[in-house]
N, C-alpha and C. Protein backbone atom coordinates (compact mmCIF):
# COMPACT_ATOMS: atom_id res chain seq x y z
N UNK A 1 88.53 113.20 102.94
CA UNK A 1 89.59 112.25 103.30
C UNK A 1 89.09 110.81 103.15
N UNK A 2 87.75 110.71 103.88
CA UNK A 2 87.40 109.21 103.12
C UNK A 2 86.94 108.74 102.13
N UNK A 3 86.85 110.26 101.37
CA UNK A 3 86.19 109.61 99.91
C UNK A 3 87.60 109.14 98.57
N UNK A 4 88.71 109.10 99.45
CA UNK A 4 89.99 108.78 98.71
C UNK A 4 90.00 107.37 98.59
N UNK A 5 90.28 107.10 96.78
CA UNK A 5 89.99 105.46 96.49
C UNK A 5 91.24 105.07 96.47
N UNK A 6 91.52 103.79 96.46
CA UNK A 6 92.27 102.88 95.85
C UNK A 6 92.28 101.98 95.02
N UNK A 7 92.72 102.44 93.67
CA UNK A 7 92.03 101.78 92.39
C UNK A 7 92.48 100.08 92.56
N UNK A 8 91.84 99.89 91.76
CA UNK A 8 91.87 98.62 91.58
C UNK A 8 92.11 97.85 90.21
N UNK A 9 91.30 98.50 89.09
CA UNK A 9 91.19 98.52 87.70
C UNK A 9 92.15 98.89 87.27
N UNK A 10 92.91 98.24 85.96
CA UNK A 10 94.27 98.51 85.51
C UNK A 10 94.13 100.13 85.04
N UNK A 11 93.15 100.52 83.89
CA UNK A 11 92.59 101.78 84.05
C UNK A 11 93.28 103.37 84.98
N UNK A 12 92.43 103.15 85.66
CA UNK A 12 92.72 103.68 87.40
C UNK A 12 94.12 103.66 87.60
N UNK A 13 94.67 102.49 87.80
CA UNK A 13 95.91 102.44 88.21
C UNK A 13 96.97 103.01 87.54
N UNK A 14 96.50 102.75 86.03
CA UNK A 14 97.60 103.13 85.25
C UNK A 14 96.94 105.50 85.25
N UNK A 15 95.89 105.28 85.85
CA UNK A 15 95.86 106.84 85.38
C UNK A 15 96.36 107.44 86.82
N UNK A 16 96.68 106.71 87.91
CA UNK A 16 96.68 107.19 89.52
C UNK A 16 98.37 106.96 89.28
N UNK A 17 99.01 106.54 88.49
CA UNK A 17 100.32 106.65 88.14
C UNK A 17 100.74 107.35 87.38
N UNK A 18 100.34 107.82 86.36
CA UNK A 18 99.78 108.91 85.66
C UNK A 18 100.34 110.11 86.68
N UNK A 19 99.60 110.20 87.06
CA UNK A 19 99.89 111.79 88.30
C UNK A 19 101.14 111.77 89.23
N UNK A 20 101.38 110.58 90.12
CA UNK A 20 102.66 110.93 90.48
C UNK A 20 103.42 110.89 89.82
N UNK A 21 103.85 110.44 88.65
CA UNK A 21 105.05 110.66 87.66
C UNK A 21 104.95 112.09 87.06
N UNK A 22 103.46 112.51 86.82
CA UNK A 22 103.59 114.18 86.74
C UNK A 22 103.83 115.05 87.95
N UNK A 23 103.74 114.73 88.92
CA UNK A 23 103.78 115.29 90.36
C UNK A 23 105.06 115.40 90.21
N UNK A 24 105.63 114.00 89.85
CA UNK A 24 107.40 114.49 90.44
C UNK A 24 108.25 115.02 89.16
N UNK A 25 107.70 115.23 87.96
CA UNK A 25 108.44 115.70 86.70
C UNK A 25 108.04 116.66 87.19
N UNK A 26 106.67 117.31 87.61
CA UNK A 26 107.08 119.04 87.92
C UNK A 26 107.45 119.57 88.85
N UNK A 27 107.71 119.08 90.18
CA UNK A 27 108.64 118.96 91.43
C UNK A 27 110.28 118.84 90.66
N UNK A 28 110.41 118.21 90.19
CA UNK A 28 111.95 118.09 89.53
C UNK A 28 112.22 119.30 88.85
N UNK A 29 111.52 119.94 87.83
CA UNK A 29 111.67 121.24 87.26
C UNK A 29 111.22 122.64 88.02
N UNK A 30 110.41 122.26 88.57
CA UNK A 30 110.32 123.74 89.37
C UNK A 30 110.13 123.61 90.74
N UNK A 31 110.05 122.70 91.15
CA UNK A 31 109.99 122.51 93.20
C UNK A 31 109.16 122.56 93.37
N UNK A 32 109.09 122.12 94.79
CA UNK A 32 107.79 121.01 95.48
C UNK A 32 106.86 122.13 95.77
N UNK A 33 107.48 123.88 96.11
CA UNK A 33 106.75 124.71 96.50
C UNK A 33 106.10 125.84 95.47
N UNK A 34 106.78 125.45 94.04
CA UNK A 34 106.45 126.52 93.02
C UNK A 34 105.38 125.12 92.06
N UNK A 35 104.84 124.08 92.60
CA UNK A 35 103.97 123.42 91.92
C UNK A 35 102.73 123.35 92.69
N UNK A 36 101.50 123.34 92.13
CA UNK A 36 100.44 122.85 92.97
C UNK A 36 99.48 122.10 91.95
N UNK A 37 98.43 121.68 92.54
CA UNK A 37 97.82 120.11 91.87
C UNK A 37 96.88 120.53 90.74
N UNK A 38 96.77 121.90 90.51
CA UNK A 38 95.77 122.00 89.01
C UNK A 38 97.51 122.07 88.05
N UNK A 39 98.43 122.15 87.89
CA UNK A 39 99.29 121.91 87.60
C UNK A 39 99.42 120.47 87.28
N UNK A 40 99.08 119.94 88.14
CA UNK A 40 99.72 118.64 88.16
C UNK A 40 99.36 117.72 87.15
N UNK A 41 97.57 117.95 87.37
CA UNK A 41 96.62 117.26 86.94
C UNK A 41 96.47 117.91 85.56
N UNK A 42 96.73 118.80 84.93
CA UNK A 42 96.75 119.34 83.67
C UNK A 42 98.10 118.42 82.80
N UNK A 43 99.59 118.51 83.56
CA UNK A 43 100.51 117.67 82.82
C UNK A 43 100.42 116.25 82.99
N UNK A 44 99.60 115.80 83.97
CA UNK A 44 99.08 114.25 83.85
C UNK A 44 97.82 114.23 82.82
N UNK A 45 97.10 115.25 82.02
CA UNK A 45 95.94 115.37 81.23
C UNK A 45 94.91 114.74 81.84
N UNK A 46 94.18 114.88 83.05
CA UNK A 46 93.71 114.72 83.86
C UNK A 46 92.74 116.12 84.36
N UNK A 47 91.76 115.34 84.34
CA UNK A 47 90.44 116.57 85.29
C UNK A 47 91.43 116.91 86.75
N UNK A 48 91.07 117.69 87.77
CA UNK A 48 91.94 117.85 89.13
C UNK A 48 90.95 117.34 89.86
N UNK A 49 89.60 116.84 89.83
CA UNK A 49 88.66 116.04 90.21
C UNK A 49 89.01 114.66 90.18
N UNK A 50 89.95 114.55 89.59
CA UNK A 50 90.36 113.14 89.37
C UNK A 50 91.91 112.58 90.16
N UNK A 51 92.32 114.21 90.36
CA UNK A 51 93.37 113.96 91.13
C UNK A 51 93.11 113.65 92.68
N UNK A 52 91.67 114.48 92.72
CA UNK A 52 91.59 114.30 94.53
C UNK A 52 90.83 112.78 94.79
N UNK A 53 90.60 112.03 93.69
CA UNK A 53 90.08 111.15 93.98
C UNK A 53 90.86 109.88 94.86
N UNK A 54 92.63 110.69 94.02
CA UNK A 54 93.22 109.43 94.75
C UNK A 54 93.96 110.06 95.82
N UNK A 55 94.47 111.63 95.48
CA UNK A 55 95.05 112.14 96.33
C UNK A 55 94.34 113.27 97.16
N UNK A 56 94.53 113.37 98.98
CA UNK A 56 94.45 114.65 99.79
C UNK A 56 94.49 115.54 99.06
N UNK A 57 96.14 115.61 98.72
CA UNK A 57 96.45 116.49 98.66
C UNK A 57 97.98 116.85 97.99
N UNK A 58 98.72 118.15 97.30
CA UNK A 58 99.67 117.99 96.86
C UNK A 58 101.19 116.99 97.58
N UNK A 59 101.21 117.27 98.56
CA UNK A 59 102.30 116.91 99.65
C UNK A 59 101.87 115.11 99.46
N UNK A 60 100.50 114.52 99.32
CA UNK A 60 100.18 112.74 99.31
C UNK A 60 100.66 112.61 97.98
N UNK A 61 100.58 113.39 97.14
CA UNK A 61 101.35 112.86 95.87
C UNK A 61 102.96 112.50 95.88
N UNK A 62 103.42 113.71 96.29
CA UNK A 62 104.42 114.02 96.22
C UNK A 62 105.42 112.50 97.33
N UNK A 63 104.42 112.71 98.57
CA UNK A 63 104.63 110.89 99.32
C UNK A 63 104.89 110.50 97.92
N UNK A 64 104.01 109.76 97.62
CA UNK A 64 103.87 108.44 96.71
C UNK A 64 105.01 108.66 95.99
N UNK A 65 105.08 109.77 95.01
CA UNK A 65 106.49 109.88 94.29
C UNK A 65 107.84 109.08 94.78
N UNK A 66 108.16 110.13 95.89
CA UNK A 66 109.14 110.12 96.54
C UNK A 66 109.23 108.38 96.56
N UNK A 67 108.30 107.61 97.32
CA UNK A 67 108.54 106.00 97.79
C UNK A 67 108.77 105.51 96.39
N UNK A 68 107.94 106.05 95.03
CA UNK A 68 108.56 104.82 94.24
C UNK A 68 109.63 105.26 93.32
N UNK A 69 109.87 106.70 93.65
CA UNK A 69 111.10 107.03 92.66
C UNK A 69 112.36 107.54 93.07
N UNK A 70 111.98 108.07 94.74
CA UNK A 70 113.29 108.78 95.29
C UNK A 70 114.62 107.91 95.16
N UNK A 71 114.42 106.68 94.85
CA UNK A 71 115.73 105.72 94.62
C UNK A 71 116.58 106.52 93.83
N UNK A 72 115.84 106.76 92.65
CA UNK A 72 116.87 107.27 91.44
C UNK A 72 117.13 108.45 91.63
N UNK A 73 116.71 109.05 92.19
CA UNK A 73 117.04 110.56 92.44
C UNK A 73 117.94 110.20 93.75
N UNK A 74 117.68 110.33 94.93
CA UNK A 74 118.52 109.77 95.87
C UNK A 74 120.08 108.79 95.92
N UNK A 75 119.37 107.72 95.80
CA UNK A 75 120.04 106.63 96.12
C UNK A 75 120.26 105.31 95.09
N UNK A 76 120.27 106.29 93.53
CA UNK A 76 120.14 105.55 92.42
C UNK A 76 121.33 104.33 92.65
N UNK A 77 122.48 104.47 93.68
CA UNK A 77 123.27 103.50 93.90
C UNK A 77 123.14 101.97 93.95
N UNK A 78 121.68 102.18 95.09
CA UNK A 78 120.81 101.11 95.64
C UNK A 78 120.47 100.13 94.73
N UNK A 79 120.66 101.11 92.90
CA UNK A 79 119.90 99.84 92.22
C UNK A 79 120.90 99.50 91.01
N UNK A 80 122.08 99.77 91.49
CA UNK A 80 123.04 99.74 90.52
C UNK A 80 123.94 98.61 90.43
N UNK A 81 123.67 97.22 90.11
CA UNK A 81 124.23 95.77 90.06
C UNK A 81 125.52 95.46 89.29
N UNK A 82 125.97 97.17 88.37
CA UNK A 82 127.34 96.38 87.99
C UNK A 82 128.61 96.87 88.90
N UNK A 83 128.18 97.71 90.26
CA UNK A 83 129.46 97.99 91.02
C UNK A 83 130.24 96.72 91.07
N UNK A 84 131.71 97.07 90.89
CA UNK A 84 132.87 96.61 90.78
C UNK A 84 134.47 96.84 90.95
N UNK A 85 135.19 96.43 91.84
CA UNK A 85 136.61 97.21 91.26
C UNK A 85 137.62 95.95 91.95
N UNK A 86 138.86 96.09 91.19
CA UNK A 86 139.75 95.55 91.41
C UNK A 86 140.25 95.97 92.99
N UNK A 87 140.60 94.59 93.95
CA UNK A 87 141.32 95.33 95.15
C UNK A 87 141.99 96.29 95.17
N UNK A 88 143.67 95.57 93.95
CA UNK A 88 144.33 96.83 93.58
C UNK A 88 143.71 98.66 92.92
N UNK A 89 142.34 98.90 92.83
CA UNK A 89 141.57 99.88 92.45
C UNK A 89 141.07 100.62 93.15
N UNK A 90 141.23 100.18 94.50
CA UNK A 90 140.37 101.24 95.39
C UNK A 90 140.22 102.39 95.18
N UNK A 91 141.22 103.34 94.90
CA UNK A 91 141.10 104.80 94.36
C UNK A 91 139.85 104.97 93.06
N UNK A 92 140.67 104.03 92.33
CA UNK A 92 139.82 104.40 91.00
C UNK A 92 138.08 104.02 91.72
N UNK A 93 137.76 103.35 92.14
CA UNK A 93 136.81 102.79 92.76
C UNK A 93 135.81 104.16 93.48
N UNK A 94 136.14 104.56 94.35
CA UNK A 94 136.19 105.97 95.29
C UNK A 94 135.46 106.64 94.09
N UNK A 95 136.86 107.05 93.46
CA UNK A 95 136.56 108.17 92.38
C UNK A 95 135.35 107.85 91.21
N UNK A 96 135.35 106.85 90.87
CA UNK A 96 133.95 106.10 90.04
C UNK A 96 133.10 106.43 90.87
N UNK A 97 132.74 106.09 92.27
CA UNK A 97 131.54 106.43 92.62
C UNK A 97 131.15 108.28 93.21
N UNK A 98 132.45 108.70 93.28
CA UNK A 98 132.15 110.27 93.26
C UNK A 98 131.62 111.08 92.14
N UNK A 99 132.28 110.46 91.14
CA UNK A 99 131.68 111.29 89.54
C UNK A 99 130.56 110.44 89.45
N UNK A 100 129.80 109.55 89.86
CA UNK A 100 128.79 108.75 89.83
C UNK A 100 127.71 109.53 90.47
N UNK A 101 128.15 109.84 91.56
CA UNK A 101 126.96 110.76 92.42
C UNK A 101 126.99 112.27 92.18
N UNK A 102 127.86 113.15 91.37
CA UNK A 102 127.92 113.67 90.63
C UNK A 102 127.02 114.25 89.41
N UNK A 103 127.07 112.73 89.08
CA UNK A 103 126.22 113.07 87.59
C UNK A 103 124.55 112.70 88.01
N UNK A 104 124.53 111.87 89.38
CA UNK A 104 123.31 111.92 89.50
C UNK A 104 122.96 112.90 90.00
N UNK A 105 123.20 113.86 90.89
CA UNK A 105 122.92 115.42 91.33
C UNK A 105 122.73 116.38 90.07
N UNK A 106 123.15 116.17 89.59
CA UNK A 106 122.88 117.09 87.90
C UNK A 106 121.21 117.01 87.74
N UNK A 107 120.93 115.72 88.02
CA UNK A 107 119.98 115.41 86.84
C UNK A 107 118.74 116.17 87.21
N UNK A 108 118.36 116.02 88.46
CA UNK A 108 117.65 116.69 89.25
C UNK A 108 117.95 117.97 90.14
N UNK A 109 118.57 119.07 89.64
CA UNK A 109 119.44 119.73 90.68
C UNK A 109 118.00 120.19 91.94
N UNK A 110 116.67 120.98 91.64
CA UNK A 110 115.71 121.36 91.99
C UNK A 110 115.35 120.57 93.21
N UNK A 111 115.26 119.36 92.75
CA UNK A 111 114.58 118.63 93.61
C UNK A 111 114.99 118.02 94.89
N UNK A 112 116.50 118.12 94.29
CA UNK A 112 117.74 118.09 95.45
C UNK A 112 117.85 118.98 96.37
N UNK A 113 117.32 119.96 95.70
CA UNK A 113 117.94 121.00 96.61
C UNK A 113 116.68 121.55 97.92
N UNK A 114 115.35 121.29 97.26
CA UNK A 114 114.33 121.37 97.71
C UNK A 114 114.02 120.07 99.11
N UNK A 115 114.10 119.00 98.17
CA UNK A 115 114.01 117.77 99.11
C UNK A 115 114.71 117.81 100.45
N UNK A 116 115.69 118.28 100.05
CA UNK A 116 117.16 118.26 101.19
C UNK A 116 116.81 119.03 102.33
N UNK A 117 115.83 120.32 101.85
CA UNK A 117 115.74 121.02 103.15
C UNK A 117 114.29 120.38 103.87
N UNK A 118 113.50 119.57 102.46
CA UNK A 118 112.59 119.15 103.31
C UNK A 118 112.50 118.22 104.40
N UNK A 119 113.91 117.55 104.06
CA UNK A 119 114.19 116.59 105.33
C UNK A 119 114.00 116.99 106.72
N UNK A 120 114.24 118.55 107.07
CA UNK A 120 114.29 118.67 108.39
C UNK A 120 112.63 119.06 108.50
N UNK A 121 112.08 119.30 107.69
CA UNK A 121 110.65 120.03 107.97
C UNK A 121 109.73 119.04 107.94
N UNK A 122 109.73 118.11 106.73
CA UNK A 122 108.76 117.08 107.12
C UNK A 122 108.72 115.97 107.23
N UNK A 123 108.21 115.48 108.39
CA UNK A 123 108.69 113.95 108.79
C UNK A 123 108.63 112.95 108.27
N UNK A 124 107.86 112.76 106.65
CA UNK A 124 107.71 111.81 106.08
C UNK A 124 109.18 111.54 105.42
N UNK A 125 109.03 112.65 104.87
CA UNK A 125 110.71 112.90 103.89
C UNK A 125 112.02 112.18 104.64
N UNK A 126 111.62 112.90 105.75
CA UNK A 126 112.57 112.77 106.66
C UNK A 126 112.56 110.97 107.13
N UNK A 127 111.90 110.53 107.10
CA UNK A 127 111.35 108.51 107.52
C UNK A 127 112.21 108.29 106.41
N UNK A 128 112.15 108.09 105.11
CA UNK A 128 112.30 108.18 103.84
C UNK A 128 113.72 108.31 103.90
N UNK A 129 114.20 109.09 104.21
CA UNK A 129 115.68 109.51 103.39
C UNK A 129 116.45 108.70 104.53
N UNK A 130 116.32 108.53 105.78
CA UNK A 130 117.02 107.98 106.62
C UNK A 130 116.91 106.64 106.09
N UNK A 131 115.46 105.96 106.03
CA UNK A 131 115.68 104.44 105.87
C UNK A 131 116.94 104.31 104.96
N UNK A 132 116.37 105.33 103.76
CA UNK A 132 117.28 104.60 102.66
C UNK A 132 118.66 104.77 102.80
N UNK A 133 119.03 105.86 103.79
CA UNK A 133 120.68 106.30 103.93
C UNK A 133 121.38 105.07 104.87
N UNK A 134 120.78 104.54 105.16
CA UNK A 134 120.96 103.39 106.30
C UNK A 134 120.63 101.76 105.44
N UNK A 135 120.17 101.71 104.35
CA UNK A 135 119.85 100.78 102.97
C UNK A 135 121.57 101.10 102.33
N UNK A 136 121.68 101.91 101.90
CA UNK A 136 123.03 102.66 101.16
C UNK A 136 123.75 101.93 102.23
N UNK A 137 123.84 102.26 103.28
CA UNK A 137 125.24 102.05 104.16
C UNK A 137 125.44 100.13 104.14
N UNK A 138 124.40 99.33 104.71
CA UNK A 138 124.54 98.54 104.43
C UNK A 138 124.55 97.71 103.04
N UNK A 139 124.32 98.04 101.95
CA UNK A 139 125.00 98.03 100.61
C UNK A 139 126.49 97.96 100.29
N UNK A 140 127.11 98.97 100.73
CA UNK A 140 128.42 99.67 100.97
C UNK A 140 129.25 99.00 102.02
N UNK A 141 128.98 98.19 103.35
CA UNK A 141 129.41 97.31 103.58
C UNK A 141 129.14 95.69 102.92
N UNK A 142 128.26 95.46 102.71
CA UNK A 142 128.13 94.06 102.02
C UNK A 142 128.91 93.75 101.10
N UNK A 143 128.98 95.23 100.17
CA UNK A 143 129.65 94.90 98.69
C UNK A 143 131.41 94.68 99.61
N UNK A 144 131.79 95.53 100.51
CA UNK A 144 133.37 95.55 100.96
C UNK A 144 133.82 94.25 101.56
N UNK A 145 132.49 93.75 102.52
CA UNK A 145 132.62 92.16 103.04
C UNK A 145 132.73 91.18 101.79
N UNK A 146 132.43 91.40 100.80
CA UNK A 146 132.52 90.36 99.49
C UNK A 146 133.69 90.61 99.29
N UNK A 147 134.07 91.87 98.99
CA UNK A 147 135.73 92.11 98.56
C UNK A 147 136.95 91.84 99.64
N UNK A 148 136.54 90.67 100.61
CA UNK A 148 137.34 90.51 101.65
C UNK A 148 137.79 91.71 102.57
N UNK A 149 137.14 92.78 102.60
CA UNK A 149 137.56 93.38 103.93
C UNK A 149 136.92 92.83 104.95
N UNK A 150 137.89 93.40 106.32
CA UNK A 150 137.87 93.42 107.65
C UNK A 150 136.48 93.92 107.97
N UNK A 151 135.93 93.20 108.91
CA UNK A 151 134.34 93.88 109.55
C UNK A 151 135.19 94.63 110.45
N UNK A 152 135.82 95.90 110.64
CA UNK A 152 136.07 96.44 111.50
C UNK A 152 135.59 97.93 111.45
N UNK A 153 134.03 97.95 112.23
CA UNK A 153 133.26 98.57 112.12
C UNK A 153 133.18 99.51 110.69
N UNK A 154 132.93 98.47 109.89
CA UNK A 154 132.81 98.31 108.17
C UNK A 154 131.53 99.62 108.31
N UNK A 155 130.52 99.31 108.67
CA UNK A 155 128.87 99.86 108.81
C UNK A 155 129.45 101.59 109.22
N UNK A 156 130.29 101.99 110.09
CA UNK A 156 130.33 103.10 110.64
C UNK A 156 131.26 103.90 109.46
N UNK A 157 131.93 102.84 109.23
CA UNK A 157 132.97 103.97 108.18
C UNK A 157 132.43 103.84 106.62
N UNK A 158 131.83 102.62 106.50
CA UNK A 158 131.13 103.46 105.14
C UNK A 158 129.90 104.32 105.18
N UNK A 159 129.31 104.22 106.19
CA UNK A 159 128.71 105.64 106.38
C UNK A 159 128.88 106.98 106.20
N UNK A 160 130.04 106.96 107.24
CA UNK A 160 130.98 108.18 106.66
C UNK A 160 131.51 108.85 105.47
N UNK A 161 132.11 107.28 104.73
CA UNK A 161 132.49 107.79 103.52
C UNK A 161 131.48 107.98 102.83
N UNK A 162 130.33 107.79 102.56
CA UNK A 162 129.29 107.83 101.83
C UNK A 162 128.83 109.81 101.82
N UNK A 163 128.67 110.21 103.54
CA UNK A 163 128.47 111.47 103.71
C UNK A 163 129.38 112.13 103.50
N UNK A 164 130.90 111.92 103.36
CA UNK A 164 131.67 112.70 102.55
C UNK A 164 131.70 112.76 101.41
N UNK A 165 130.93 111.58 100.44
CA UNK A 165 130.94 112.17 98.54
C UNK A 165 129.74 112.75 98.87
N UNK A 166 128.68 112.51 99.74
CA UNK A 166 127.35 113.56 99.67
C UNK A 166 127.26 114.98 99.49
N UNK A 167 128.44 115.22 100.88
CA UNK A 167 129.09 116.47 100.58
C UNK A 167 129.62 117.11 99.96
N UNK A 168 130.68 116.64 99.26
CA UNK A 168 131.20 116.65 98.18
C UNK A 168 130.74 116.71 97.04
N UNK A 169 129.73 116.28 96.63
CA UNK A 169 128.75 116.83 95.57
C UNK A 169 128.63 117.77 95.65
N UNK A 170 127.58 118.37 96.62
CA UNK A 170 126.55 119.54 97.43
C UNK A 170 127.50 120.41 96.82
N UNK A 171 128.76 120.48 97.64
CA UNK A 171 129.85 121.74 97.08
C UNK A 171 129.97 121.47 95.74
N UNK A 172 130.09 120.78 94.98
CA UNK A 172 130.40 120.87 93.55
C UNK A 172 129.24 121.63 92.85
N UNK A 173 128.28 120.86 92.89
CA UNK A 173 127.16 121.19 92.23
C UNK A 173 126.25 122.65 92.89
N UNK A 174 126.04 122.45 94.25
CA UNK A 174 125.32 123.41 94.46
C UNK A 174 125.69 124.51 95.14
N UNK A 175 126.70 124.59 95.50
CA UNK A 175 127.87 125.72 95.97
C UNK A 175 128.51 126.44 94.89
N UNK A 176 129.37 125.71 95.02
CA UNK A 176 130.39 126.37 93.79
C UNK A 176 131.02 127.39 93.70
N UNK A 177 131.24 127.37 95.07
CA UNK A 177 132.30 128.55 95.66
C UNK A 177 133.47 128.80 94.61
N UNK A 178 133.65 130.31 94.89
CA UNK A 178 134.63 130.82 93.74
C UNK A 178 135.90 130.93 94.45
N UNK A 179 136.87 130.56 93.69
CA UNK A 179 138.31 130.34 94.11
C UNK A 179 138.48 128.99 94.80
N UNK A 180 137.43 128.00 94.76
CA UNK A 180 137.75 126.80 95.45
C UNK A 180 137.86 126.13 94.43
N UNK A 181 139.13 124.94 94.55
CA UNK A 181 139.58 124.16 93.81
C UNK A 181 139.09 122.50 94.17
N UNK A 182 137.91 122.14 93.35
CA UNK A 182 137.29 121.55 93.60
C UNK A 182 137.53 119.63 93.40
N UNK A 183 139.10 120.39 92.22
CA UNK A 183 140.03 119.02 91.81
C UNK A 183 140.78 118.68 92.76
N UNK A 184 141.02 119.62 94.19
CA UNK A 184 142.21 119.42 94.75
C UNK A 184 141.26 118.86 96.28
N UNK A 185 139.51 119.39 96.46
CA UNK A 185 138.79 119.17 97.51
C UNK A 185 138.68 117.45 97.59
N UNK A 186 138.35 116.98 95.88
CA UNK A 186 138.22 115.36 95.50
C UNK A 186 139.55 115.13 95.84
N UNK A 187 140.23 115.28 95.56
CA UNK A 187 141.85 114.15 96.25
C UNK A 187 141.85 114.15 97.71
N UNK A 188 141.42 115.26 98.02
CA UNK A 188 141.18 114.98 99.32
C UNK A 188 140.39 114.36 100.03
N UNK A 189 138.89 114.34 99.56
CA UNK A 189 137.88 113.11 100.34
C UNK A 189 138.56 111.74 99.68
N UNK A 190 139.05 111.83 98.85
CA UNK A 190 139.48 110.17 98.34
C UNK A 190 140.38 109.56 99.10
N UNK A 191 141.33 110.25 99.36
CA UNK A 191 142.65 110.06 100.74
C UNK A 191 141.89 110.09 101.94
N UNK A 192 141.08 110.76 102.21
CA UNK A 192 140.77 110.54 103.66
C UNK A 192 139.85 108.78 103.71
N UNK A 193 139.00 108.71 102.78
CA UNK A 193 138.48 107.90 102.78
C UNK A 193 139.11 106.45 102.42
N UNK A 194 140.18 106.75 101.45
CA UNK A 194 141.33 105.40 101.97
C UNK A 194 141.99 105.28 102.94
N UNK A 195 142.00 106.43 104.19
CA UNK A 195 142.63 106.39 105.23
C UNK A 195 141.98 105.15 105.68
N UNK A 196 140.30 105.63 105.59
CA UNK A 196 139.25 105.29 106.95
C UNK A 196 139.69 103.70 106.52
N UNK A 197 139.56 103.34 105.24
CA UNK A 197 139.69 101.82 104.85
C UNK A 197 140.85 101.21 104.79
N UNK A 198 141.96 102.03 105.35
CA UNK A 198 143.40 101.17 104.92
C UNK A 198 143.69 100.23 106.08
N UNK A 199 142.87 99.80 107.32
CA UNK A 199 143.31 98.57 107.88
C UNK A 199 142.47 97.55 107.61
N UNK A 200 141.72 98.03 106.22
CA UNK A 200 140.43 97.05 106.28
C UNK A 200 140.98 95.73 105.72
N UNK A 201 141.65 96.04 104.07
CA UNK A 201 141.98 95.58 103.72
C UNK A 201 142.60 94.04 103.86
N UNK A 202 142.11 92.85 103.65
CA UNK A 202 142.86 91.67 104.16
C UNK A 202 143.98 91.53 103.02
């Protein structure tokens, strides 16, 4: 544990980056529990002597990943600068960002699905996904306070709406219950969620 460095040399750095970007390309394809670090260190082309130099252990990689990439997998929202919609658009608006989170659940289905349960098991994950779900929320009000809505507890209800397209994914993508009509489930979080916002509106 104390013989773990912190490079310094561009070298180093660029090879200690090297590994978590292989850490989390093979976490993304086969999960956090069907990978381990002679794996890792083979698709980073890397000795595994070289992996423990910077890392414990599989789970410290997998940290590091997570902090500099879970954005895009997560909360690719967070870094997305051309959100936009006409007042008159709210729907279309809704629905842009449902097929939005949509297509980002695709990309990674594995890691989603893995991560998600790791939230309750390990507490780092778990630090992690809250900050950023609570980053998202205030995003989601800021952008609505620009568009002249009402602060009327703006923070609580886009929260909400946020965990209803979350959900709403989950069932699309990773459910996919048979006989459920999944065109008729979206009209429905979209209406409820213009409910939550229809006194917002100035």
């Amino acid at each position: 544990m104390d013989c773990i460095r912190n490079p310094k040399q561009p070298r180093a750095i660029e090879k200690k980056e090297k590994i978590i970007k292989s850490g989390l390309e093979l976490i993304c394809k086969y999960g956090y529990y069907n990978t381990n670090t002679k794996e890792i260190a083979k698709n980073a082309n890397v000795s595994t002597g070289i992996v423990y130099q910077y890392f414990k252990d599989k789970h410290d990689i997998f940290i590091e990943a997570i902090n500099k990439y879970g954005d895009d997998i997560f909360f690719p929202f967070l870094n997305n600068q051309n959100i936009d919609f006409d007042i008159n658009d709210f729907e279309i608006f809704i629905n842009n960002i449902i097929n939005y989170y949509i297509e980002n659940h695709k990309v990674s289905k594995i890691a989603h699905e893995e991560i998600t349960a790791m939230i309750h098991t390990d507490k780092l994950i778990a630090q992690y996904y809250y900050k950023k779900e609570l980053e998202m929320t205030y995003k989601i009000k800021n952008f609505l306070l620009s568009k002249n809505f009402k602060d009327n507890n703006l923070f609580e209800k886009a929260h909400i709406a946020i965990s209803m397209i979350d959900n709403l994914c989950h069932e699309v993508i990773y459910h996919n219950h048979d006989k459920m009509d999944y065109n008729v489930m979206t009209k429905i979080v979209i209406n409820c969620i213009k409910n939550i916002f229809k006194n917002d509106l100035n």
